[in-house]
N, C-alpha and C. Protein backbone atom coordinates (compact mmCIF):
# COMPACT_ATOMS: atom_id res chain seq x y z
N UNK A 1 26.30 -4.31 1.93
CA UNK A 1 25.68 -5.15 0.91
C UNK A 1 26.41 -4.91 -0.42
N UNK A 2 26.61 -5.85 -1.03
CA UNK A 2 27.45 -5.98 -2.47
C UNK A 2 26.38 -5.35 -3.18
N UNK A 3 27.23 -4.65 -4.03
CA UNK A 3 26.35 -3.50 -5.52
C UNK A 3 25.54 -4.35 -5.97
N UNK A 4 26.46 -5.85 -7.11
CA UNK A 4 25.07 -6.38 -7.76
C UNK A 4 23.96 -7.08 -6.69
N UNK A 5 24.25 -7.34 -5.41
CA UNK A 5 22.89 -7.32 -5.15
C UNK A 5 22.01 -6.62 -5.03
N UNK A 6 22.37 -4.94 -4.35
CA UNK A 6 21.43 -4.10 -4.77
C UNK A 6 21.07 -3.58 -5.76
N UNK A 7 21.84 -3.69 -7.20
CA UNK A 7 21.18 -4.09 -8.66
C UNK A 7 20.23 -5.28 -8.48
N UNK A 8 20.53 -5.99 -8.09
CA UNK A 8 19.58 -7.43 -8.70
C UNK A 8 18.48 -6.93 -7.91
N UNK A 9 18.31 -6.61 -6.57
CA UNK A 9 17.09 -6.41 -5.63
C UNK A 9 16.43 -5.08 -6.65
N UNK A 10 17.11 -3.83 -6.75
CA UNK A 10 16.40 -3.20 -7.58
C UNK A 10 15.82 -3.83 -8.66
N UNK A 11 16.28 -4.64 -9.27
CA UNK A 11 15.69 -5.08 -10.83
C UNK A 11 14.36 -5.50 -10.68
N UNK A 12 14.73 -6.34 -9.61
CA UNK A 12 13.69 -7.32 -9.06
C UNK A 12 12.38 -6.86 -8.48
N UNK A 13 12.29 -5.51 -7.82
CA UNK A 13 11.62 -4.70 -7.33
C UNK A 13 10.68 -4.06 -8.67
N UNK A 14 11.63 -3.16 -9.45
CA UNK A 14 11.15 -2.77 -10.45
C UNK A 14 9.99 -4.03 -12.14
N UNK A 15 10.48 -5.23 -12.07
CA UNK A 15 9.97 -5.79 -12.34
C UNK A 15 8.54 -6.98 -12.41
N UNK A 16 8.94 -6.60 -10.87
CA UNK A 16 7.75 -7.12 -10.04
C UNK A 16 6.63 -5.93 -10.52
N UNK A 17 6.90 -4.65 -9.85
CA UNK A 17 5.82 -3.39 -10.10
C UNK A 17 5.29 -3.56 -11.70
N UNK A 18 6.41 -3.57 -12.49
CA UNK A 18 5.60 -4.10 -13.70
C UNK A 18 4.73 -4.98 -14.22
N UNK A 19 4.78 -5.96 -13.74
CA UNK A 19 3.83 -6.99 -13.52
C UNK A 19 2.47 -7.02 -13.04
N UNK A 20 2.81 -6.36 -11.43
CA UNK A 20 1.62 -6.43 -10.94
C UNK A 20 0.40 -4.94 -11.73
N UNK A 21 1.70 -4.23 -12.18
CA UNK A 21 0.69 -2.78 -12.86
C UNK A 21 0.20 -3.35 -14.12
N UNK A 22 0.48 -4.68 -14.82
CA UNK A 22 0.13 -5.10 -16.04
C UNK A 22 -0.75 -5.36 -15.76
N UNK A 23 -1.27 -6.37 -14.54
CA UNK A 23 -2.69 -7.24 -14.37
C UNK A 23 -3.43 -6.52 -14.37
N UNK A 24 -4.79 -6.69 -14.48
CA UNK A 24 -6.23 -6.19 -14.48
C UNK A 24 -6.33 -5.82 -12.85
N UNK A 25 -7.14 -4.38 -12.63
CA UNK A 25 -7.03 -3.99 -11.39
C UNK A 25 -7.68 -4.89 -10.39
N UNK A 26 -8.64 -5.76 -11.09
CA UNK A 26 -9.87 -6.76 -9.77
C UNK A 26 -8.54 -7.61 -9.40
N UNK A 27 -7.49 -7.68 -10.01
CA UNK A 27 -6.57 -9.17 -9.68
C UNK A 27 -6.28 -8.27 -8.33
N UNK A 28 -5.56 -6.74 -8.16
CA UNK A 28 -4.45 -6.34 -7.20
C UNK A 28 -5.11 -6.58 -5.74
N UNK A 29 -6.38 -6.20 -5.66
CA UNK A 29 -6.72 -6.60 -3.91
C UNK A 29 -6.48 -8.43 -3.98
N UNK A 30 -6.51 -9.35 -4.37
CA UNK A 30 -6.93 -10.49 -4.45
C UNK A 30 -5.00 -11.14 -3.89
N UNK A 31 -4.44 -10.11 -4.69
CA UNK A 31 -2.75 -10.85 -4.56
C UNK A 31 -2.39 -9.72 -3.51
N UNK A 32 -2.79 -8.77 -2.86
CA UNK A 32 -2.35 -8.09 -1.67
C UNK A 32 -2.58 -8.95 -0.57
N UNK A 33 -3.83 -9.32 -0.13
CA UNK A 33 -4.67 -10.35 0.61
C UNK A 33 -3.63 -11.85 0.39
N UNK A 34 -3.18 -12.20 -0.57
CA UNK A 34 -2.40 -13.48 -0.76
C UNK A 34 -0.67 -12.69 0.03
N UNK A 35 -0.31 -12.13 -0.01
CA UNK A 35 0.73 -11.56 0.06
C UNK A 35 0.84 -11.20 1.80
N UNK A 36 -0.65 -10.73 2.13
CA UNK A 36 -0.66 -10.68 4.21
C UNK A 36 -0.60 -12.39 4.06
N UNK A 37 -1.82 -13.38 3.59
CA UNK A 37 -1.92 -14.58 4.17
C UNK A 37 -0.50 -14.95 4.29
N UNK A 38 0.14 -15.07 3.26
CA UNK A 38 1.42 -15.47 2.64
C UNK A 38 2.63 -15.00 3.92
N UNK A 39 2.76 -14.13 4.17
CA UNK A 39 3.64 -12.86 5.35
C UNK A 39 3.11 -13.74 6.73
N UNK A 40 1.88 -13.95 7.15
CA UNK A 40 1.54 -13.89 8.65
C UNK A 40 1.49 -15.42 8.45
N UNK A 41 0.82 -16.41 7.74
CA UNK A 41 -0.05 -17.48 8.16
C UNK A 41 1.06 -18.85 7.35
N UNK A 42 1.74 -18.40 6.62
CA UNK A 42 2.66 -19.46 6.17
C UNK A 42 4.09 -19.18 6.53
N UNK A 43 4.73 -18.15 5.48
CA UNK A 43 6.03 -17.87 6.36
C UNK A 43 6.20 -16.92 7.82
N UNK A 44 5.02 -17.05 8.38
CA UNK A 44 4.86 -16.78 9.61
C UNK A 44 6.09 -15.84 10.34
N UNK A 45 6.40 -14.67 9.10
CA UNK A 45 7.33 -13.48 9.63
C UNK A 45 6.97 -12.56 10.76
N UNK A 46 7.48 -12.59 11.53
CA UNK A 46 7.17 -11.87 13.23
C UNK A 46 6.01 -11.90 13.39
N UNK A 47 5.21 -13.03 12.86
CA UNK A 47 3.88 -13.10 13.82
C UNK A 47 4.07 -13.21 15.04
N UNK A 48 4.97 -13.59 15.84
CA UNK A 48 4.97 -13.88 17.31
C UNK A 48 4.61 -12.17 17.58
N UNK A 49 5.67 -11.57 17.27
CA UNK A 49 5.77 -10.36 17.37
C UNK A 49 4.62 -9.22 17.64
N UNK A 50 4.47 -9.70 16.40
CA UNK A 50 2.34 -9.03 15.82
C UNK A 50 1.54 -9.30 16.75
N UNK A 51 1.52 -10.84 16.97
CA UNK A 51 0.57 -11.11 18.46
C UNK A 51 0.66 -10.53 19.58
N UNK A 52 1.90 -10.46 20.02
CA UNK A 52 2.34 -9.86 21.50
C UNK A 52 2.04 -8.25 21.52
N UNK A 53 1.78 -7.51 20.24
CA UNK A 53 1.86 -6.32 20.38
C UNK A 53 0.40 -6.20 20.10
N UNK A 54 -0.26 -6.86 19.37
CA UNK A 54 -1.89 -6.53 19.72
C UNK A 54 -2.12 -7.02 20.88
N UNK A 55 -1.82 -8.12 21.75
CA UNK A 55 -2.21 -8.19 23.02
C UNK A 55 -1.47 -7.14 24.26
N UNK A 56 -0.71 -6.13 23.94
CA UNK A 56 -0.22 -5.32 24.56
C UNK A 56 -1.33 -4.28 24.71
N UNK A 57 -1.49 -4.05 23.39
CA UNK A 57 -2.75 -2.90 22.72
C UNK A 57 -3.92 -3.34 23.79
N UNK A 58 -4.59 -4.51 23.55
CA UNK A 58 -5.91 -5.07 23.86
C UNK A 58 -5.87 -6.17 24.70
N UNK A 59 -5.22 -6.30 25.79
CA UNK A 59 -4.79 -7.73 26.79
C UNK A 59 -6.54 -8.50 26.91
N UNK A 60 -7.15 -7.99 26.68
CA UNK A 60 -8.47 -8.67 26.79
C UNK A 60 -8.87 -9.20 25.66
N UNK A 61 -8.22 -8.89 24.81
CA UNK A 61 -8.84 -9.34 23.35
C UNK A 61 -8.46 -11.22 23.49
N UNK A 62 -8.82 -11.72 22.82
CA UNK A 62 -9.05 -13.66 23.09
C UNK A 62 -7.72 -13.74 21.71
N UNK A 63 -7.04 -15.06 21.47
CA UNK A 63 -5.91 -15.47 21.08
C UNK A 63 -6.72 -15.22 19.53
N UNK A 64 -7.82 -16.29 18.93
CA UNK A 64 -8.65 -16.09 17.72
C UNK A 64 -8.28 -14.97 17.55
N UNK A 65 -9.56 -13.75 17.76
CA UNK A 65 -9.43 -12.49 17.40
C UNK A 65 -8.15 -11.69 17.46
N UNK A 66 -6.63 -11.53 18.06
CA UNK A 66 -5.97 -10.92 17.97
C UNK A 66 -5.10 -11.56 16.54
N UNK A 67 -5.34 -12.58 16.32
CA UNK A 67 -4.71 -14.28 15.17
C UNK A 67 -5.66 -13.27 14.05
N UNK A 68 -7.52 -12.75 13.79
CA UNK A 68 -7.67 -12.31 12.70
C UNK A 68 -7.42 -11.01 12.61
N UNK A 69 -7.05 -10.20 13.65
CA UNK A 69 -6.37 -8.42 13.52
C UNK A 69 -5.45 -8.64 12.54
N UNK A 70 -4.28 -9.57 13.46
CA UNK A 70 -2.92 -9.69 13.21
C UNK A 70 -3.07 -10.15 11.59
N UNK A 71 -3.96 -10.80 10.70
CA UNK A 71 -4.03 -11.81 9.97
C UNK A 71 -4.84 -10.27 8.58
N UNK A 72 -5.77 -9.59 9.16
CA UNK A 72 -6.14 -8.53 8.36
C UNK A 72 -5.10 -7.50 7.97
N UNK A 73 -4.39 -7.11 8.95
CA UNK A 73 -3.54 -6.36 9.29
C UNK A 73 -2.54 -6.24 8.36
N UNK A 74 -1.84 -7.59 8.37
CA UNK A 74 -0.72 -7.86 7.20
C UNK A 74 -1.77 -7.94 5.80
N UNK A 75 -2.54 -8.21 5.62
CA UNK A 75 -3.29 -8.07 4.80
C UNK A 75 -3.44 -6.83 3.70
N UNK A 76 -4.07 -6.03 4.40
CA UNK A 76 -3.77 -4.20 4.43
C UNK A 76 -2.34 -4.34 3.86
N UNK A 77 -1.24 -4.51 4.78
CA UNK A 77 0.26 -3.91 4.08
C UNK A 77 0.39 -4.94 2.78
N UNK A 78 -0.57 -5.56 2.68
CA UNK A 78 0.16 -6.65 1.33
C UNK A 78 -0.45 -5.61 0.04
N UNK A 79 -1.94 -5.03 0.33
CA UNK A 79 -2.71 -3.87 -0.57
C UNK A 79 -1.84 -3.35 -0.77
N UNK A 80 -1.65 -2.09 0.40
CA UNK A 80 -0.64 -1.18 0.44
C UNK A 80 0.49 -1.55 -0.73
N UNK A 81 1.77 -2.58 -0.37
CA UNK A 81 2.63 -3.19 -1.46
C UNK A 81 2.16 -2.75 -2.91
N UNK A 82 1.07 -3.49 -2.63
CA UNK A 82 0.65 -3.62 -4.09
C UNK A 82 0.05 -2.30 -5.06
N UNK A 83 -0.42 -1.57 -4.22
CA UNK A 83 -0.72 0.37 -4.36
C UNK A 83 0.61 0.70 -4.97
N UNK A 84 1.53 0.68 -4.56
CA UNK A 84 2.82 1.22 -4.28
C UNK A 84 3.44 0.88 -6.00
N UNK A 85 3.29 -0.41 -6.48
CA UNK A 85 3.25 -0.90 -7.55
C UNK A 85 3.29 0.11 -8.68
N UNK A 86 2.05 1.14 -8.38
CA UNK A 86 1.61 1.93 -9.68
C UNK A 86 2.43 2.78 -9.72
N UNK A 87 3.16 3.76 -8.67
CA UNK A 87 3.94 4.82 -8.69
C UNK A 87 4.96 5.02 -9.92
N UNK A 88 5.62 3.97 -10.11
CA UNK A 88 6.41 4.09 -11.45
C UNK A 88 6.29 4.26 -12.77
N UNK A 89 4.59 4.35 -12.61
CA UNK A 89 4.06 4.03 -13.88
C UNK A 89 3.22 4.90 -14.14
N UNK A 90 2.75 5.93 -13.14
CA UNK A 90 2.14 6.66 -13.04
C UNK A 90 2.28 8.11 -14.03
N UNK A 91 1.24 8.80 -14.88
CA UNK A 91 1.74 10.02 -15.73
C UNK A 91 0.12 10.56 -15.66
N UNK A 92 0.62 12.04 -16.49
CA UNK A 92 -0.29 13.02 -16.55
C UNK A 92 -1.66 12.04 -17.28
N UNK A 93 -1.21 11.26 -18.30
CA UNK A 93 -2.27 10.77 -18.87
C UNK A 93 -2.89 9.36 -18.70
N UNK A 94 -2.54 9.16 -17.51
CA UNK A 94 -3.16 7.95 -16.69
C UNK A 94 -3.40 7.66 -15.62
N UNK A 95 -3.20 9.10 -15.03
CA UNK A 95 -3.31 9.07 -13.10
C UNK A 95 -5.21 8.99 -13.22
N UNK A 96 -5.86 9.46 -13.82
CA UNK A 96 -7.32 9.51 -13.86
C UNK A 96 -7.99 8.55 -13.67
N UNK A 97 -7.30 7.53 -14.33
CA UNK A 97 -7.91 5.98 -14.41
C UNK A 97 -7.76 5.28 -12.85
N UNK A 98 -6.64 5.85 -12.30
CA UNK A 98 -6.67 5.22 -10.86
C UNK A 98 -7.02 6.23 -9.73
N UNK A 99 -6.98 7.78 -9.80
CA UNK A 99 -7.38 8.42 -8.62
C UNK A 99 -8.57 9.44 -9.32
N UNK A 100 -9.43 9.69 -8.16
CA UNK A 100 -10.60 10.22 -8.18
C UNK A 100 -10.00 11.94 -7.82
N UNK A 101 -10.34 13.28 -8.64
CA UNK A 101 -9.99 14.56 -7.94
C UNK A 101 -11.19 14.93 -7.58
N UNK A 102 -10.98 16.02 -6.93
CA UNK A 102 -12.00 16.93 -7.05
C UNK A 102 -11.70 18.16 -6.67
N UNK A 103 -12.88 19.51 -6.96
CA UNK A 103 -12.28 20.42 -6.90
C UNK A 103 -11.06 21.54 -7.48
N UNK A 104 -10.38 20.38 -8.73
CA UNK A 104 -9.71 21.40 -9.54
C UNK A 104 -9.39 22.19 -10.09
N UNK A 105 -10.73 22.44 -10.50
CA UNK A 105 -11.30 23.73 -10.76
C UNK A 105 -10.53 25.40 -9.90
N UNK A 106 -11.03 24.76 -8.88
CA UNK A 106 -10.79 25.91 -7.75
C UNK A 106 -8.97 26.23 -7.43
N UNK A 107 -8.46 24.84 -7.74
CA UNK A 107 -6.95 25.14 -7.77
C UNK A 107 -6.67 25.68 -9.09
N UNK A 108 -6.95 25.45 -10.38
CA UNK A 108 -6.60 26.14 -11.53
C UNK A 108 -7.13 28.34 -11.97
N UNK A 109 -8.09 28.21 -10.87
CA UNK A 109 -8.85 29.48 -10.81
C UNK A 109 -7.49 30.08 -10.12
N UNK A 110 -7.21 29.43 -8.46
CA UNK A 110 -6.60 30.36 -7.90
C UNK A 110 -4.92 30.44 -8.98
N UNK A 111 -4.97 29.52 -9.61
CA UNK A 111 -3.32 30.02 -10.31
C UNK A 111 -3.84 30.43 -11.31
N UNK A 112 -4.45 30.74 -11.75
CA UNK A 112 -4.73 31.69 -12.98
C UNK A 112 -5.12 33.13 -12.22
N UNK A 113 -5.32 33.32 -10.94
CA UNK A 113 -4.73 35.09 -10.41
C UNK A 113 -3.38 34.48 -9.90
N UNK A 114 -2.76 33.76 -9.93
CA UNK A 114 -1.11 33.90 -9.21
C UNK A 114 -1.52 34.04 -7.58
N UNK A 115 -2.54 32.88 -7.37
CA UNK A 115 -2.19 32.73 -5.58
C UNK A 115 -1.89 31.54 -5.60
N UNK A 116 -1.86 31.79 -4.30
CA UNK A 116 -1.10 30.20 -3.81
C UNK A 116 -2.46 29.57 -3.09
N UNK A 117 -2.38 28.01 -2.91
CA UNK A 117 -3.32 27.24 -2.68
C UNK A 117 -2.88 26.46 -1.41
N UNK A 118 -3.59 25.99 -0.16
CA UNK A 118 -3.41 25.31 0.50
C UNK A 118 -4.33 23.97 0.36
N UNK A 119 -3.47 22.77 -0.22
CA UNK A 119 -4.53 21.38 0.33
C UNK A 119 -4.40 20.85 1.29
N UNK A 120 -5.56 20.28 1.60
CA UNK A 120 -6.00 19.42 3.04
C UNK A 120 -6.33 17.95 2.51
N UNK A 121 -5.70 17.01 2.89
CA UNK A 121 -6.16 16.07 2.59
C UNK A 121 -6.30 15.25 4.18
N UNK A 122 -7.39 14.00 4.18
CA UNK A 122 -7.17 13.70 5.26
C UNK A 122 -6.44 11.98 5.01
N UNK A 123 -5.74 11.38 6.12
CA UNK A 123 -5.23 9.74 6.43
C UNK A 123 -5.97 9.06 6.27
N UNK A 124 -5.85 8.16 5.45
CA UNK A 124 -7.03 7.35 5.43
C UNK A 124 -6.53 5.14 5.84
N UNK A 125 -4.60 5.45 5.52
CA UNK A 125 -4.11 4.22 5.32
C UNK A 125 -2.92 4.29 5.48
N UNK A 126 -1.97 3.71 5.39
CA UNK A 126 -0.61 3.88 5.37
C UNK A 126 0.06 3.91 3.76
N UNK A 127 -1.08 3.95 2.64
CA UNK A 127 -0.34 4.34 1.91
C UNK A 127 -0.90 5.86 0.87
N UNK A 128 -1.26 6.58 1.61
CA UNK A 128 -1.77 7.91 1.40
C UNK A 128 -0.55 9.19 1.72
C-alpha cells in the first residue's frame, strides 16, 4: 500500500474519532447501531458469510432469527467502533466521566507499603 494512503487512512481514522468523541454520549450507541445496520443490511458486507456461520453454530435456528443475530451482532461491533473512538482522547482528568472504578483505595494502600497488586477483571464484550 502507497504511504499517502496510509497517511490519508490514518488521518481519516483519527478524525473520525474526533468527531464521534465530540458528540454528546446519548448520540454514540444510536450511530454504532447505524454503523451494524449500515455493515449487514445495506452494504451487505459478508453477510452471506455471517449467515452461514450462525447456521453452522445453530442449524436449527429459522433464516428470520439467524438475519436478527447476524443483524444485532454487527450492531455490537458498530458500539464497539465507536468505544474505541475515546482511546485517543482519553487522560488522567477525564477517564472518570466515562469509566466507573472501584476499589482504589485498596490498590493505592497496597503501593503505599511497596506491594504489588493483582487485578481481575472479568469479559464482558469484545471491547474490554
Amino acid at each position: 500500500m502507497k504511504i499517502w494512503i496510509k497517511k490519508f487512512c490514518a488521518w481519516f481514522a483519527k478524525a473520525f474519532a474526533f468527531i464521534v468523541f465530540s458528540l454528546p454520549q446519548s448520540f454514540h450507541r444510536g450511530l454504532g447501531d447505524f454503523i451494524g445496520i449500515l455493515w449487514f443490511d445495506i452494504l451487505r458486507i459478508r453477510r452471506k458469510l455471517v449467515l452461514e456461520n450462525i447456521k453452522r453454530a445453530f442449524p436449527e435456528m429459522s433464516l428470520n432469527l439467524r438475519v436478527k443475530m447476524g443483524r444485532r451482532s454487527l450492531c455490537n461491533m458498530g458500539r464497539t467502533a465507536i468505544e474505541f473512538c475515546y482511546f485517543p482522547f482519553l487522560t488522567k482528568d477525564n477517564i472518570d466521566r466515562y469509566f466507573h472504578f472501584e476499589g482504589l483505595e485498596k490498590i493505592h494502600k497496597a503501593q503505599m507499603k511497596n506491594k504489588g497488586v493483582c487485578l481481575l477483571t472479568c469479559h464482558l464484550g469484545a471491547g474490554d
